[in-house]
PDB file of N, CA and C in Angstrom:
ATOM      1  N   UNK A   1      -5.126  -4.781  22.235  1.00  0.00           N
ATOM      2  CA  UNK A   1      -5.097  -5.032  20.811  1.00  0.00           C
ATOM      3  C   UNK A   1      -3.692  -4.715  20.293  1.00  0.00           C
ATOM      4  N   UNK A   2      -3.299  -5.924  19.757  1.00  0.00           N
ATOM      5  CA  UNK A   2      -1.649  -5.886  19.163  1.00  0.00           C
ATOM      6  C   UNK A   2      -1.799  -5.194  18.088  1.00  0.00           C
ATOM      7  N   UNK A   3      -0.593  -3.747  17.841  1.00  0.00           N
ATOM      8  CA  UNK A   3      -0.993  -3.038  16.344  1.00  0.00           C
ATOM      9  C   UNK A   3       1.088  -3.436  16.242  1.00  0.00           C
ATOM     10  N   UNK A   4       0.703  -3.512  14.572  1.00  0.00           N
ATOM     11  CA  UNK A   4       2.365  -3.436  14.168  1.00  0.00           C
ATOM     12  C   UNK A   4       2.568  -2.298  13.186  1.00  0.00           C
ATOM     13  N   UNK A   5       3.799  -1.810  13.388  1.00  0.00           N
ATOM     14  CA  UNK A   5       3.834  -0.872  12.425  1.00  0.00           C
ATOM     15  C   UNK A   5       5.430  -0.760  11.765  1.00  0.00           C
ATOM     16  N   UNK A   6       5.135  -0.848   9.813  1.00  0.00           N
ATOM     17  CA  UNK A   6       6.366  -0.700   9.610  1.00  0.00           C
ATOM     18  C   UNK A   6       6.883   0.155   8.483  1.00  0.00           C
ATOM     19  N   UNK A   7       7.203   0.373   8.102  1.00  0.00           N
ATOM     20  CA  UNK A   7       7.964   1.498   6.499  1.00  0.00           C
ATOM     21  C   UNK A   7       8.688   0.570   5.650  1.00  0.00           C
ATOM     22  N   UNK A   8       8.313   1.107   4.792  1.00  0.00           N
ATOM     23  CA  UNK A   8       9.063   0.457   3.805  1.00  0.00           C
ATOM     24  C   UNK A   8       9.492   1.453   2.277  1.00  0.00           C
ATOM     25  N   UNK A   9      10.437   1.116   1.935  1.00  0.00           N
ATOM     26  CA  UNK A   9      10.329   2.308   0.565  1.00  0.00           C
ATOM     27  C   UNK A   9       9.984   1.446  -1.047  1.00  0.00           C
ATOM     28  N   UNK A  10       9.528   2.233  -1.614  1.00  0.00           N
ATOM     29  CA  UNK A  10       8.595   1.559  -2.586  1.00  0.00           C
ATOM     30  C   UNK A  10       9.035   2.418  -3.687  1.00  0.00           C
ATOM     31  N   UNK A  11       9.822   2.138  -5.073  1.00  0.00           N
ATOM     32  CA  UNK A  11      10.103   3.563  -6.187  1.00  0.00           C
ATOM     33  C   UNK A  11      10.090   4.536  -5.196  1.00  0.00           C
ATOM     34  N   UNK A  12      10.848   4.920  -4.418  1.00  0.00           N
ATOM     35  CA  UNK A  12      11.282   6.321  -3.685  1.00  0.00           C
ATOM     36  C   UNK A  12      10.547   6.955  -3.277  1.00  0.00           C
ATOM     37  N   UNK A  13       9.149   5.720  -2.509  1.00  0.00           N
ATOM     38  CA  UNK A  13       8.420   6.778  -1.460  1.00  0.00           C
ATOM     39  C   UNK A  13       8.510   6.245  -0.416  1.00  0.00           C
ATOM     40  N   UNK A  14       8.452   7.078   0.674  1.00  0.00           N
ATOM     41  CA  UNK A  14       8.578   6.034   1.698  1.00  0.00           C
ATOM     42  C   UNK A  14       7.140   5.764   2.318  1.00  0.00           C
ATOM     43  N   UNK A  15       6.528   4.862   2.716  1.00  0.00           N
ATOM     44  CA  UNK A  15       5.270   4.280   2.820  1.00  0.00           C
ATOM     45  C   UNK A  15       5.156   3.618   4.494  1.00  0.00           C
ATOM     46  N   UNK A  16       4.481   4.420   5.166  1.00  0.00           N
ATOM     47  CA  UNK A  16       4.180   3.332   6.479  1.00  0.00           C
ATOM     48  C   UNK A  16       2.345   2.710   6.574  1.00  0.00           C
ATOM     49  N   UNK A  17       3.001   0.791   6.944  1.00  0.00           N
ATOM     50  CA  UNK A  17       2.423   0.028   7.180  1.00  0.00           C
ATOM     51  C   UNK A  17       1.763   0.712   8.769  1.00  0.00           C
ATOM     52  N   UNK A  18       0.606   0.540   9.058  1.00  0.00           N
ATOM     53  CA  UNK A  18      -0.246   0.110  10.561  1.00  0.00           C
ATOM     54  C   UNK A  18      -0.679  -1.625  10.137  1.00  0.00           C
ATOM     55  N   UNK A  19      -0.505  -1.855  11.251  1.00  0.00           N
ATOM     56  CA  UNK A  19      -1.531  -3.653  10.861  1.00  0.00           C
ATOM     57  C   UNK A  19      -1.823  -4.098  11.918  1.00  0.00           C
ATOM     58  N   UNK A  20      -3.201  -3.981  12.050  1.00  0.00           N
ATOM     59  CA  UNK A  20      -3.890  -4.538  13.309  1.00  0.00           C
ATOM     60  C   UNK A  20      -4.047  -6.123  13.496  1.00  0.00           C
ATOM     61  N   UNK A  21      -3.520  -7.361  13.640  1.00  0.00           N
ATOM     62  CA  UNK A  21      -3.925  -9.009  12.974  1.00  0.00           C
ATOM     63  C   UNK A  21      -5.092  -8.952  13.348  1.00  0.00           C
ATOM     64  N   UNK A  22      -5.223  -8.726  14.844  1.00  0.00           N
ATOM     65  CA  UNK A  22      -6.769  -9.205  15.495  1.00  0.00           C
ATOM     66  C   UNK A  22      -7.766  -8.036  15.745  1.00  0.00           C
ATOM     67  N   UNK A  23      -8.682  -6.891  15.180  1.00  0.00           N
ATOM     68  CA  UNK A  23      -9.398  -5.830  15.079  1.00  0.00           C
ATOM     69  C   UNK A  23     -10.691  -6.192  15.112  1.00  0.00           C
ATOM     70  N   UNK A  24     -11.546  -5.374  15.664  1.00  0.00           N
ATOM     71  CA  UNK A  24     -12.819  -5.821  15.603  1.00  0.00           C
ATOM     72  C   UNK A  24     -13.440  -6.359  16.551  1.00  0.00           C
ATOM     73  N   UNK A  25     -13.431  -7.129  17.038  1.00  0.00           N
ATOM     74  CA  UNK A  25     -13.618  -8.759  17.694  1.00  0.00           C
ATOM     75  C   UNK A  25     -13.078  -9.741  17.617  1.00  0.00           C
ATOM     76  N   UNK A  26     -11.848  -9.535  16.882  1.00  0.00           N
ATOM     77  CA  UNK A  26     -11.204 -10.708  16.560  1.00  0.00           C
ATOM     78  C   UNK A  26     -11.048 -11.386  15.172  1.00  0.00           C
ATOM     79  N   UNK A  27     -12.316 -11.298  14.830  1.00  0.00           N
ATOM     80  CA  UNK A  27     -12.641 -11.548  13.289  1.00  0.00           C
ATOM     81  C   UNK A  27     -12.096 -10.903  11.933  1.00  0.00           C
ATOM     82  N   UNK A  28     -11.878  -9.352  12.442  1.00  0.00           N
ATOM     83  CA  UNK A  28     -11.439  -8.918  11.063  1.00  0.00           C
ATOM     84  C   UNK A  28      -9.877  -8.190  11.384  1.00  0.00           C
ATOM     85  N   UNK A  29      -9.146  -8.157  10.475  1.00  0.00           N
ATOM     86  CA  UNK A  29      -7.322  -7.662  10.806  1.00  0.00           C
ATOM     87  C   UNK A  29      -7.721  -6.506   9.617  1.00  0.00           C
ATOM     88  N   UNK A  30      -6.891  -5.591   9.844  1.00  0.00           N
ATOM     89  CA  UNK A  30      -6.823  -3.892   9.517  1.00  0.00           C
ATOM     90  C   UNK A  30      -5.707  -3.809   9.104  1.00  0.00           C
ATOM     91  N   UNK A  31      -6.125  -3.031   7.922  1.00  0.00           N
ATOM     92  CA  UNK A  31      -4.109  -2.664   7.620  1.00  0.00           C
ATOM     93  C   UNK A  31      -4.471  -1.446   6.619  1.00  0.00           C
ATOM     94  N   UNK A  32      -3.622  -0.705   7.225  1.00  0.00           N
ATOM     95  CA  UNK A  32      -3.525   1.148   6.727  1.00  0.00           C
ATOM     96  C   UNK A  32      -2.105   1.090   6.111  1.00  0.00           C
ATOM     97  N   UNK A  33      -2.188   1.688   4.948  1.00  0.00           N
ATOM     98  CA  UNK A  33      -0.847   1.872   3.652  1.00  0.00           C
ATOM     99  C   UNK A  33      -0.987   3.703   3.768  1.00  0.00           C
ATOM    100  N   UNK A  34       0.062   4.257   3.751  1.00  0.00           N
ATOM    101  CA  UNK A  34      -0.008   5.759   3.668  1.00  0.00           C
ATOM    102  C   UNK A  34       1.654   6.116   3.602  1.00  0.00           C
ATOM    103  N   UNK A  35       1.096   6.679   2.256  1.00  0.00           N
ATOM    104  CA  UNK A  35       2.685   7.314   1.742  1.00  0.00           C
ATOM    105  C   UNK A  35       3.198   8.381   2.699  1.00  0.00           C
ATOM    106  N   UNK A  36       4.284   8.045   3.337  1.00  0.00           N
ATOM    107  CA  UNK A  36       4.474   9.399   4.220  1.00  0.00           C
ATOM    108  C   UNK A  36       5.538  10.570   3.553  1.00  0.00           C
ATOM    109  N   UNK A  37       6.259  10.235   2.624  1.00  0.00           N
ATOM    110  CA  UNK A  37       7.544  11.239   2.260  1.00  0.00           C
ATOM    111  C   UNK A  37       7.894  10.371   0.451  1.00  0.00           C
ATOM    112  N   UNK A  38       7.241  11.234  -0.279  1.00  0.00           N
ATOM    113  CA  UNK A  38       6.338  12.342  -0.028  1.00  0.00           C
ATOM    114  C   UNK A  38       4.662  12.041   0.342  1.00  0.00           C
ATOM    115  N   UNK A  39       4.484  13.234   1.251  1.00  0.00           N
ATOM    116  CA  UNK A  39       3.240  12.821   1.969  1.00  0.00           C
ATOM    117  C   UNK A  39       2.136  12.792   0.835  1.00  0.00           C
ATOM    118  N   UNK A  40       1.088  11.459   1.271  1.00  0.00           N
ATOM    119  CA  UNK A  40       0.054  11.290   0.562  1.00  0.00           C
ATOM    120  C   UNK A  40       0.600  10.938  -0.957  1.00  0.00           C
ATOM    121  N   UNK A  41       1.512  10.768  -1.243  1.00  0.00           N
ATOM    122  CA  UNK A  41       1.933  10.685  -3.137  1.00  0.00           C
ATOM    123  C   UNK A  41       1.349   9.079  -3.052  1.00  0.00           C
ATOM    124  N   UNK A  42       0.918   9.334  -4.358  1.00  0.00           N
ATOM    125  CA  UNK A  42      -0.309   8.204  -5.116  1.00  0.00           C
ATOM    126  C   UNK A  42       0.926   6.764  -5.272  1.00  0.00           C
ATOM    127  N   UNK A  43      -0.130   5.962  -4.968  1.00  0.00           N
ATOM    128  CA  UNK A  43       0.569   4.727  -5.121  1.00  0.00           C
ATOM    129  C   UNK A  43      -0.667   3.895  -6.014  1.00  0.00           C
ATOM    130  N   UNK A  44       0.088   2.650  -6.712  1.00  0.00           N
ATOM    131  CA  UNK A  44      -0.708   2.274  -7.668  1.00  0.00           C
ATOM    132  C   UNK A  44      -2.444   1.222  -6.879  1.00  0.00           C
ATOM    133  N   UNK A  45      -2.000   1.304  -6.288  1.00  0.00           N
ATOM    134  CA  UNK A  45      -3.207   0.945  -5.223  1.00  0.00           C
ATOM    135  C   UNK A  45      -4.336   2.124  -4.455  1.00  0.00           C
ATOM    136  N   UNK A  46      -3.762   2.943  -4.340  1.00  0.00           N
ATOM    137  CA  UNK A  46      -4.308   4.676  -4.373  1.00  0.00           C
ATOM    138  C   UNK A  46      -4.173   5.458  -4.973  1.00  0.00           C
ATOM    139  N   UNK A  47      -4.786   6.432  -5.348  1.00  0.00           N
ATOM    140  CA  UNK A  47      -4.353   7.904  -5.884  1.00  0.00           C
ATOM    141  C   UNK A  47      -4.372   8.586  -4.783  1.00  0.00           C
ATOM    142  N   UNK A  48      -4.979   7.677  -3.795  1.00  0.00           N
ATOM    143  CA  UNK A  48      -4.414   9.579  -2.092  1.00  0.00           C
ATOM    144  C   UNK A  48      -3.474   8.822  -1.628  1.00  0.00           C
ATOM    145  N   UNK A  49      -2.833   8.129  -1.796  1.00  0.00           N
ATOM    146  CA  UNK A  49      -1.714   7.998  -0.813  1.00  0.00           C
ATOM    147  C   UNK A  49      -1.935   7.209   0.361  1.00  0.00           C
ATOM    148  N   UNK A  50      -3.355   6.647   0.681  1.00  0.00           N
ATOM    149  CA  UNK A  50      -4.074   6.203   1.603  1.00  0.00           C
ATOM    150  C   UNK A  50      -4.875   5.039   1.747  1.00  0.00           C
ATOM    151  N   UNK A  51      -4.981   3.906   1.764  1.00  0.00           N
ATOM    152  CA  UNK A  51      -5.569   2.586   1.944  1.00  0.00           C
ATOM    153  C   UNK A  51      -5.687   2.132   2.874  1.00  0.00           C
ATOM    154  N   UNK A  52      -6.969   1.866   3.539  1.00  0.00           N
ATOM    155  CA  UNK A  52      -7.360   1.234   4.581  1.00  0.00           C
ATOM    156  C   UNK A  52      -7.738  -0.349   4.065  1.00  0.00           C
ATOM    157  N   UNK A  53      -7.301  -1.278   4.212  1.00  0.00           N
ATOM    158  CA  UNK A  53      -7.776  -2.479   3.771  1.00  0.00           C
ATOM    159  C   UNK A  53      -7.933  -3.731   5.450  1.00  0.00           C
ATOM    160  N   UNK A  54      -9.176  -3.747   5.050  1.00  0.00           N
ATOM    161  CA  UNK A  54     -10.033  -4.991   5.974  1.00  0.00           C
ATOM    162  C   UNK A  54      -9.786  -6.513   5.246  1.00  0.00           C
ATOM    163  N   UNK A  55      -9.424  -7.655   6.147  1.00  0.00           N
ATOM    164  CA  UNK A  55      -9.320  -8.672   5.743  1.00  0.00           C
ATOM    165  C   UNK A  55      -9.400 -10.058   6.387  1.00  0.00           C
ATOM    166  N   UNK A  56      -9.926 -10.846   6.741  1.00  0.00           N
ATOM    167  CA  UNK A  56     -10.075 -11.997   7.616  1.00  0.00           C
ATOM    168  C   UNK A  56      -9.114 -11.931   8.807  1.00  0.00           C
ATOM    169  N   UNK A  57      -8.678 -12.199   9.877  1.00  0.00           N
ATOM    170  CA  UNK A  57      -8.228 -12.721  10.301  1.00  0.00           C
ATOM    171  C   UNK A  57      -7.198 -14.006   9.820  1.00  0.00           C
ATOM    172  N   UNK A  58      -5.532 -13.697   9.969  1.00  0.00           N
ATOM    173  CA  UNK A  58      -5.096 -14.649   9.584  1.00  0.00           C
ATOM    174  C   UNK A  58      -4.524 -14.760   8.134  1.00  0.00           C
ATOM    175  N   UNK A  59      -5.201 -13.535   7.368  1.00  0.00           N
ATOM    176  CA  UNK A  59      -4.672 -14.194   5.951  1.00  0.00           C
ATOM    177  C   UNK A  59      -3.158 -13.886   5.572  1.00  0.00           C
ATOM    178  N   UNK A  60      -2.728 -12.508   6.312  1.00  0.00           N
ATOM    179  CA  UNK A  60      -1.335 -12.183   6.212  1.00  0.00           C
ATOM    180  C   UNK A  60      -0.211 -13.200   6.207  1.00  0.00           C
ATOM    181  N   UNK A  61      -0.999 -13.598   7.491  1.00  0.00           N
ATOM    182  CA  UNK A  61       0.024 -15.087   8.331  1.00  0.00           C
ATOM    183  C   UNK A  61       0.485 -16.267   7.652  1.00  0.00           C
ATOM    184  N   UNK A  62      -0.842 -16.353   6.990  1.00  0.00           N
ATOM    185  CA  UNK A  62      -1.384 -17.617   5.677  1.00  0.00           C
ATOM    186  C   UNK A  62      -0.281 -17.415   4.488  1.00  0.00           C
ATOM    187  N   UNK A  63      -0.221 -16.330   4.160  1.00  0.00           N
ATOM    188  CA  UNK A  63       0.659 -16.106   3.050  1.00  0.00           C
ATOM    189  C   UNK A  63       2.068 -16.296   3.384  1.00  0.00           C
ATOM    190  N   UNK A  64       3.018 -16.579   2.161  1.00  0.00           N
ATOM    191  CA  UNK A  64       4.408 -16.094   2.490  1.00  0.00           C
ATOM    192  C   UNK A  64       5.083 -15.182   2.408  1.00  0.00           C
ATOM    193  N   UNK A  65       6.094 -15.011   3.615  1.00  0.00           N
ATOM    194  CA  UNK A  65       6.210 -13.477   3.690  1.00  0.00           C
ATOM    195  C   UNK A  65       6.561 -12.604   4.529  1.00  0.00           C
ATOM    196  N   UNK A  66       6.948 -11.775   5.109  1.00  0.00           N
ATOM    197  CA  UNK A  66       6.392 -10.674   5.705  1.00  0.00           C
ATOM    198  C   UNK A  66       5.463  -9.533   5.281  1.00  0.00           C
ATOM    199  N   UNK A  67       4.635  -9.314   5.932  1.00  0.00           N
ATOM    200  CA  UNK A  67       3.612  -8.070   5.962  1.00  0.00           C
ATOM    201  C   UNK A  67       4.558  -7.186   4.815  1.00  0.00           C
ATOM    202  N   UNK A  68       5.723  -6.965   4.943  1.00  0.00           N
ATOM    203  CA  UNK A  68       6.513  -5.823   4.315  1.00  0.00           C
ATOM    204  C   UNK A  68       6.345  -6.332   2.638  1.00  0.00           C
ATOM    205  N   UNK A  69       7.123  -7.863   2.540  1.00  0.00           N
ATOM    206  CA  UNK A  69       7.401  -8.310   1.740  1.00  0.00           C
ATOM    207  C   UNK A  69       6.070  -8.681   0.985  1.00  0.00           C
ATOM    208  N   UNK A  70       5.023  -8.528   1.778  1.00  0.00           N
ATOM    209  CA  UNK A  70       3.420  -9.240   0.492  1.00  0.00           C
ATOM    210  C   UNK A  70       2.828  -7.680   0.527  1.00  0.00           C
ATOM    211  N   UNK A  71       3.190  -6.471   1.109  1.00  0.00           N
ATOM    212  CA  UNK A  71       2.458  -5.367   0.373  1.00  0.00           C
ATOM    213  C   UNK A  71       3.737  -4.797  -0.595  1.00  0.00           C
ATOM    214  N   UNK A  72       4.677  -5.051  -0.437  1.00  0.00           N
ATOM    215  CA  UNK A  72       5.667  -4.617  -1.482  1.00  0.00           C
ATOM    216  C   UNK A  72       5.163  -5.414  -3.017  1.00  0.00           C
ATOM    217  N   UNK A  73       5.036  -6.415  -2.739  1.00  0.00           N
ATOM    218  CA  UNK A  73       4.417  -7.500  -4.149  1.00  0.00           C
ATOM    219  C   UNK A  73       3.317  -7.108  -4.477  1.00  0.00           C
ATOM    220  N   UNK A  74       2.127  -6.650  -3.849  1.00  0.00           N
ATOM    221  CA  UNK A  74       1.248  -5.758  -4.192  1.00  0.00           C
ATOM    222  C   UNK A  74       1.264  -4.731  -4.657  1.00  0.00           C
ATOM    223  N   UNK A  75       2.168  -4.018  -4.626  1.00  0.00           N
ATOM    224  CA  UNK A  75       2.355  -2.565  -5.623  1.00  0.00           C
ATOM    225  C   UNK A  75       2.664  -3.253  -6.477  1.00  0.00           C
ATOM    226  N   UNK A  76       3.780  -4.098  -6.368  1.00  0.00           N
ATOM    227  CA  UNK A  76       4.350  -4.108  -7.445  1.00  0.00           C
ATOM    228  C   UNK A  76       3.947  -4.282  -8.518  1.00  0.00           C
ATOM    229  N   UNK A  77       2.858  -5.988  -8.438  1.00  0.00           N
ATOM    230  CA  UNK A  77       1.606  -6.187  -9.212  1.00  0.00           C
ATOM    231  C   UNK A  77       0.657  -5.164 -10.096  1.00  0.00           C
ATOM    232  N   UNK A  78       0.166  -4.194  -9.021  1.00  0.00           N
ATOM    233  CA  UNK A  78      -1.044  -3.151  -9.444  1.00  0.00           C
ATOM    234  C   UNK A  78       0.180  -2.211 -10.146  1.00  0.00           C
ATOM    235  N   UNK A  79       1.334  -1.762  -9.547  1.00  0.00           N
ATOM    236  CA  UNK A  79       1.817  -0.997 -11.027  1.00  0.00           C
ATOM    237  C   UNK A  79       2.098  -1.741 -12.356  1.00  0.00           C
ATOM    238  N   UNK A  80       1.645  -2.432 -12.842  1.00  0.00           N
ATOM    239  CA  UNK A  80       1.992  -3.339 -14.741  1.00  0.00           C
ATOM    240  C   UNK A  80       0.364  -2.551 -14.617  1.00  0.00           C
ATOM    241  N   UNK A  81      -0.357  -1.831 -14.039  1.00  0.00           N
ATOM    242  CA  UNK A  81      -1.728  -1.383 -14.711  1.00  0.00           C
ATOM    243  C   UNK A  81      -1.363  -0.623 -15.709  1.00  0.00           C
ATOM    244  N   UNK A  82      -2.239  -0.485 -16.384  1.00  0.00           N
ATOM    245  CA  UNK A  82      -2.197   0.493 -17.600  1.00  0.00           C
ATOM    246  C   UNK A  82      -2.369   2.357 -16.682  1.00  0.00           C
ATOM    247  N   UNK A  83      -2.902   2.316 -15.919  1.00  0.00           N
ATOM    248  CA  UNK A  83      -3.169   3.354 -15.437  1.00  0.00           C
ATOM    249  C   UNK A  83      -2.236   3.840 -14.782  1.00  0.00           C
ATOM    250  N   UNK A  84      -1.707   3.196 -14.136  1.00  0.00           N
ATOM    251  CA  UNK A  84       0.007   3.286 -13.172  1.00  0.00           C
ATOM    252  C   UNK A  84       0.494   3.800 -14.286  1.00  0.00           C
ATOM    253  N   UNK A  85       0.941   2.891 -15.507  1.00  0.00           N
ATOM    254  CA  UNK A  85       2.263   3.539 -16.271  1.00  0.00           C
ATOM    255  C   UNK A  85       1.412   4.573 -16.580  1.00  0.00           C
ATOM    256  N   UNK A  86       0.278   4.771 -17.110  1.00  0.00           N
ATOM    257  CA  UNK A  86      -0.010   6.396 -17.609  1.00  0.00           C
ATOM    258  C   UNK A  86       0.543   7.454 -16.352  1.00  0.00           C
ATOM    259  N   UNK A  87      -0.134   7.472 -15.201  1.00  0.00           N
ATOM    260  CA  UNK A  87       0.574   7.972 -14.542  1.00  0.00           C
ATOM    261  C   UNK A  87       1.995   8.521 -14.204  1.00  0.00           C
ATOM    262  N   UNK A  88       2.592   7.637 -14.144  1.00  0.00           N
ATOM    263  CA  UNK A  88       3.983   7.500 -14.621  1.00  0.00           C
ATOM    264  C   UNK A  88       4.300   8.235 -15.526  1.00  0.00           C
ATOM    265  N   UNK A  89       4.160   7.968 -16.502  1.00  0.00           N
ATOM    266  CA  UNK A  89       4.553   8.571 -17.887  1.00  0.00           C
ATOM    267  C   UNK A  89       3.902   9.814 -17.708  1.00  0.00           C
ATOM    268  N   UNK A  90       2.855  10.345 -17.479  1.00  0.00           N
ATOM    269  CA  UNK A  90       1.968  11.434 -17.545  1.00  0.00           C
ATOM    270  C   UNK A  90       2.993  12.763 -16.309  1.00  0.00           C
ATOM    271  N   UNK A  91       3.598  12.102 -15.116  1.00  0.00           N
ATOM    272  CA  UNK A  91       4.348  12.974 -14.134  1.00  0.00           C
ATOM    273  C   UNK A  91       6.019  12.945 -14.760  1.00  0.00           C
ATOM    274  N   UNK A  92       6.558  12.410 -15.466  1.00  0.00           N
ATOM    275  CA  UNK A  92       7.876  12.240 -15.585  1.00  0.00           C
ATOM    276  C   UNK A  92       7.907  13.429 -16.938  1.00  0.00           C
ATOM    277  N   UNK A  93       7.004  14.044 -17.655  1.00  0.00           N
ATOM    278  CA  UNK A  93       6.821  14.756 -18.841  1.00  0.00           C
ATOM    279  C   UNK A  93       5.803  16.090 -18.253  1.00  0.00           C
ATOM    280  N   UNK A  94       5.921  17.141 -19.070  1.00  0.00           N
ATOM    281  CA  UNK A  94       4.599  18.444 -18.615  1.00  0.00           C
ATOM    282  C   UNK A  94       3.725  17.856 -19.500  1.00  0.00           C
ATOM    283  N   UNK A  95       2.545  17.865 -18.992  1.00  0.00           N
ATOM    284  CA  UNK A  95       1.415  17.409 -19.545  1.00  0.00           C
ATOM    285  C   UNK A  95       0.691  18.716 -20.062  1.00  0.00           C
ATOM    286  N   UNK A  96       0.829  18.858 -21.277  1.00  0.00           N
ATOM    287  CA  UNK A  96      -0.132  19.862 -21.686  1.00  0.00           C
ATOM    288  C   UNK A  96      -1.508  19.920 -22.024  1.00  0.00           C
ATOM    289  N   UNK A  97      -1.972  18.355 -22.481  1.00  0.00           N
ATOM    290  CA  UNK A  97      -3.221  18.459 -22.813  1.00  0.00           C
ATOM    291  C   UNK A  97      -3.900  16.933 -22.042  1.00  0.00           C
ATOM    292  N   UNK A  98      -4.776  17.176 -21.883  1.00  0.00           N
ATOM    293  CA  UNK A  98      -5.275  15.373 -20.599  1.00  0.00           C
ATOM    294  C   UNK A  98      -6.626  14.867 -21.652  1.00  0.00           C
TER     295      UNK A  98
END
């Protein structure tokens, strides 16, 4: 079973990719996101730092891209949440009252 693995830095964390294409039986491809430095720090797709995401076979491939370049566009996306910038805003200030 072919596994790839890569890093990438994302707003100044550094983040390693696992990506399994063919897992399972063949049928399903695996891909693990985990903030490594700083370890576990929340990404707008997690609050642990940690995502395991299951997905057809193939769809990575399907897209344009590299693996690096379509989960980088994925943060990027899920941070315009409202919850991201609270976040954001909520760690860049002392939060006295929640």
């Amino acid at each position: 079973m072919r596994t790839e693995t890569h890093r990438l830095t994302w707003q100044g964390i550094e983040i390693e990719l696992t990506y399994k294409p063919e897992d399972y039986g063949g049928v399903i491809a695996h891909l693990e996101i985990k903030s490594i430095n700083p370890d576990r720090a929340p990404l707008p797709i997690t609050e642990t730092g940690y995502r395991s995401h299951f997905h057809p076979v193939g769809t990575v491939e399907a897209n344009e891209g590299t693996l690096v370049t379509q989960v980088t566009a994925w943060l990027d996306e899920a941070a315009k949440s409202k919850a991201w910038k609270k976040y954001i805003e909520d760690s860049r200030q002392l939060c006295l009252f929640d």
